[in-house]
Protein backbone atom coordinates (compact mmCIF):
# COMPACT_ATOMS: atom_id res chain seq x y z
CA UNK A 1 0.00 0.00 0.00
CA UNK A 2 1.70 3.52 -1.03
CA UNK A 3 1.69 5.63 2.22
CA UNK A 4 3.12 8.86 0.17
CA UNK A 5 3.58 10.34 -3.04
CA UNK A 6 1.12 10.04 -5.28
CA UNK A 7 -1.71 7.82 -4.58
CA UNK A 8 -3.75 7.75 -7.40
CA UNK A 9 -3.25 4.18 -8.77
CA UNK A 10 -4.42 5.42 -12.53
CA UNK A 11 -2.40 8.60 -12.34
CA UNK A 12 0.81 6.06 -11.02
CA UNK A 13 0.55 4.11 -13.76
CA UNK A 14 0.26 7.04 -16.08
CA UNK A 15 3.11 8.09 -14.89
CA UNK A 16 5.77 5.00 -14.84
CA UNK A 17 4.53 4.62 -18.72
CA UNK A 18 6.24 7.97 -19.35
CA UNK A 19 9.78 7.86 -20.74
CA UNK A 20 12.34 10.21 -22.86
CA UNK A 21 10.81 12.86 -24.20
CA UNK A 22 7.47 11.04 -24.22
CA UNK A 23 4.61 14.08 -22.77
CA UNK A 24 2.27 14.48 -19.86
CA UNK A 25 -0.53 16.67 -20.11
CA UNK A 26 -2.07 18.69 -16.74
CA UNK A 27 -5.22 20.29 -17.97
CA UNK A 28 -7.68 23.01 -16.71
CA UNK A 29 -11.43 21.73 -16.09
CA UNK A 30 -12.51 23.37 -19.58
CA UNK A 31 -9.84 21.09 -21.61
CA UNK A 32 -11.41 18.87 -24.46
CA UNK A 33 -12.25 15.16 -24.52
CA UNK A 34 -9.46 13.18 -26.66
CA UNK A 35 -10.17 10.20 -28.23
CA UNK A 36 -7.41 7.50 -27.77
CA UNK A 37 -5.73 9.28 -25.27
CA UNK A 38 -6.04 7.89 -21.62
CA UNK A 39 -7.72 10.53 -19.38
CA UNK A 40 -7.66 10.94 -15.36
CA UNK A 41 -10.17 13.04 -14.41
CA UNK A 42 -9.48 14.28 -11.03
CA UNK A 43 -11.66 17.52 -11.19
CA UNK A 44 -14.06 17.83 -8.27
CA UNK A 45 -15.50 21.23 -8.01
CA UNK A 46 -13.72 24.67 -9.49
CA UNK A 47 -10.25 24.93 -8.66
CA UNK A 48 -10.13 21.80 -6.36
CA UNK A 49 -7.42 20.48 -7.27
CA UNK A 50 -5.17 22.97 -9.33
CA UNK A 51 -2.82 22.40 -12.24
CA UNK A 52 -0.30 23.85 -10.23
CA UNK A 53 -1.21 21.57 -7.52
CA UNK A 54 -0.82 18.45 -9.54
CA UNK A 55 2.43 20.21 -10.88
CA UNK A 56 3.71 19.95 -7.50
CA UNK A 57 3.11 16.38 -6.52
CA UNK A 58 4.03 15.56 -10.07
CA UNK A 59 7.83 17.22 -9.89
CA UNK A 60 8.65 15.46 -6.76
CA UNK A 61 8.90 12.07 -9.08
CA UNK A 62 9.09 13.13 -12.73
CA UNK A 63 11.70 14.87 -14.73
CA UNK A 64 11.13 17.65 -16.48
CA UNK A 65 12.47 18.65 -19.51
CA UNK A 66 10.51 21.14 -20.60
CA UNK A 67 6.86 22.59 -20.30
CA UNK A 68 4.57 23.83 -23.26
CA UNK A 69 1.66 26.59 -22.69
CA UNK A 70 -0.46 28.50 -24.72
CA UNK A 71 0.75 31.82 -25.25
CA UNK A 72 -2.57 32.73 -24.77
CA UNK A 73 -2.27 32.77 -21.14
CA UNK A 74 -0.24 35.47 -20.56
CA UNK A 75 -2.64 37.59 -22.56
CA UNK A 76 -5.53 36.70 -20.31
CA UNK A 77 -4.26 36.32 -17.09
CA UNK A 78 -2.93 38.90 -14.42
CA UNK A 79 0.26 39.21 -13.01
CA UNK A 80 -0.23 37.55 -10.31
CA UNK A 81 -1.55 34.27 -11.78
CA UNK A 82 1.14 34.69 -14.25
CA UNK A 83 3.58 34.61 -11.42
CA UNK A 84 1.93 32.15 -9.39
CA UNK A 85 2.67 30.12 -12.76
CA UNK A 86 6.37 31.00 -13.30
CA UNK A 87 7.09 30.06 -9.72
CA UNK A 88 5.54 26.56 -10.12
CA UNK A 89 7.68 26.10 -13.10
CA UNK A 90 10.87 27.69 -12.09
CA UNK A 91 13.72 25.39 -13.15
CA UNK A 92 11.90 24.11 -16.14
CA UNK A 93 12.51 25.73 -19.81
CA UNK A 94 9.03 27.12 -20.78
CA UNK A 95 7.92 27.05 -24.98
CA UNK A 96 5.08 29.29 -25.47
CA UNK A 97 3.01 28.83 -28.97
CA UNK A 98 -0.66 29.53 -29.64
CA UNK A 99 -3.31 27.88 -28.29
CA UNK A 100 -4.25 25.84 -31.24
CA UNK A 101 -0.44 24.72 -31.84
CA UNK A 102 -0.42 23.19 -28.13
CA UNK A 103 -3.44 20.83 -29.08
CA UNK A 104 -1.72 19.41 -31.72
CA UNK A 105 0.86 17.88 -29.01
CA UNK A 106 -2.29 15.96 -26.97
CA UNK A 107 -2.64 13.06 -28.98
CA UNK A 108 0.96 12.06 -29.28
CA UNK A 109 0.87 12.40 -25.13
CA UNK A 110 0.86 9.55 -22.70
CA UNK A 111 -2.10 10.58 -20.83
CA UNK A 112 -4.10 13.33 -19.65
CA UNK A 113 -4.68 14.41 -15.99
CA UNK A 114 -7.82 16.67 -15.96
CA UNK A 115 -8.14 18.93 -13.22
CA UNK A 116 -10.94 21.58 -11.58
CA UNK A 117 -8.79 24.62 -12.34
CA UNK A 118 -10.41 27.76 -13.46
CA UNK A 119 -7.48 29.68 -14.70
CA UNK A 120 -8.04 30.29 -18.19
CA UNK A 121 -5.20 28.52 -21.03
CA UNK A 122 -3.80 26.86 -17.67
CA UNK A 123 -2.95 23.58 -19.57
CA UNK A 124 0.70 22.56 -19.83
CA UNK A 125 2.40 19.81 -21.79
CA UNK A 126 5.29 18.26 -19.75
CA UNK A 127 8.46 16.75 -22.23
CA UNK A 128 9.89 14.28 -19.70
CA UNK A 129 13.46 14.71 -19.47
């Protein structure tokens, strides 16, 4: 029985199926349904839990090589979520590109983990390193 880390068994597995270079994707509540690519919804009312939350619990185990956004989110966002962002990700090399150029990554992705977060274009795409 795991007593820390990560205890999602589906979001484990997702995980340990990653390799070099393969992607993760952490995605706001509003994010689209993908066909053929494995989905863990862990949304459970807005904002509960975060991407940056999942970020977290995510970095203590997984190597990151680099982290794809929309560059649509520092358009729509205020500093402070901006920054709240940027902290969460400090260390990792950050590749901004529009909106509909970060969708085309998705299907070649190991997995999706859907979360509750409100924060508008707050979906990243995690190159494991």
């Amino acid at each position: 029985m795991l007593k820390s880390g990560i205890l999602n068994p589906e979001i484990n597995s997702m995980l340990s199926r990653v390799r070099h270079t393969n992607t993760l994707v952490i995605a706001d509540r509003n994010f689209p349904f993908w066909k053929g690519v494995e989905t863990v919804d862990i949304s459970l009312v807005d904002d509960l839990p975060t991407v940056l939350e999942v970020l977290t619990a995510v970095r203590a185990n997984f190597s990151i090589n680099r982290a794809f956004m929309a560059e649509e989110f520092n358009k729509v966002n205020n500093s402070e979520t901006i920054s709240r962002f940027s902290c969460g990700l400090d260390g990792i090399p950050m590749v901004f590109e529009s909106h509909l150029e970060l969708k085309k990554r998705v299907p070649g992705s190991v997995g999706i983990i859907r979360t509750g977060d409100t924060v508008q274009y707050a979906n990243l795409v995690l190159e494991s390193g």
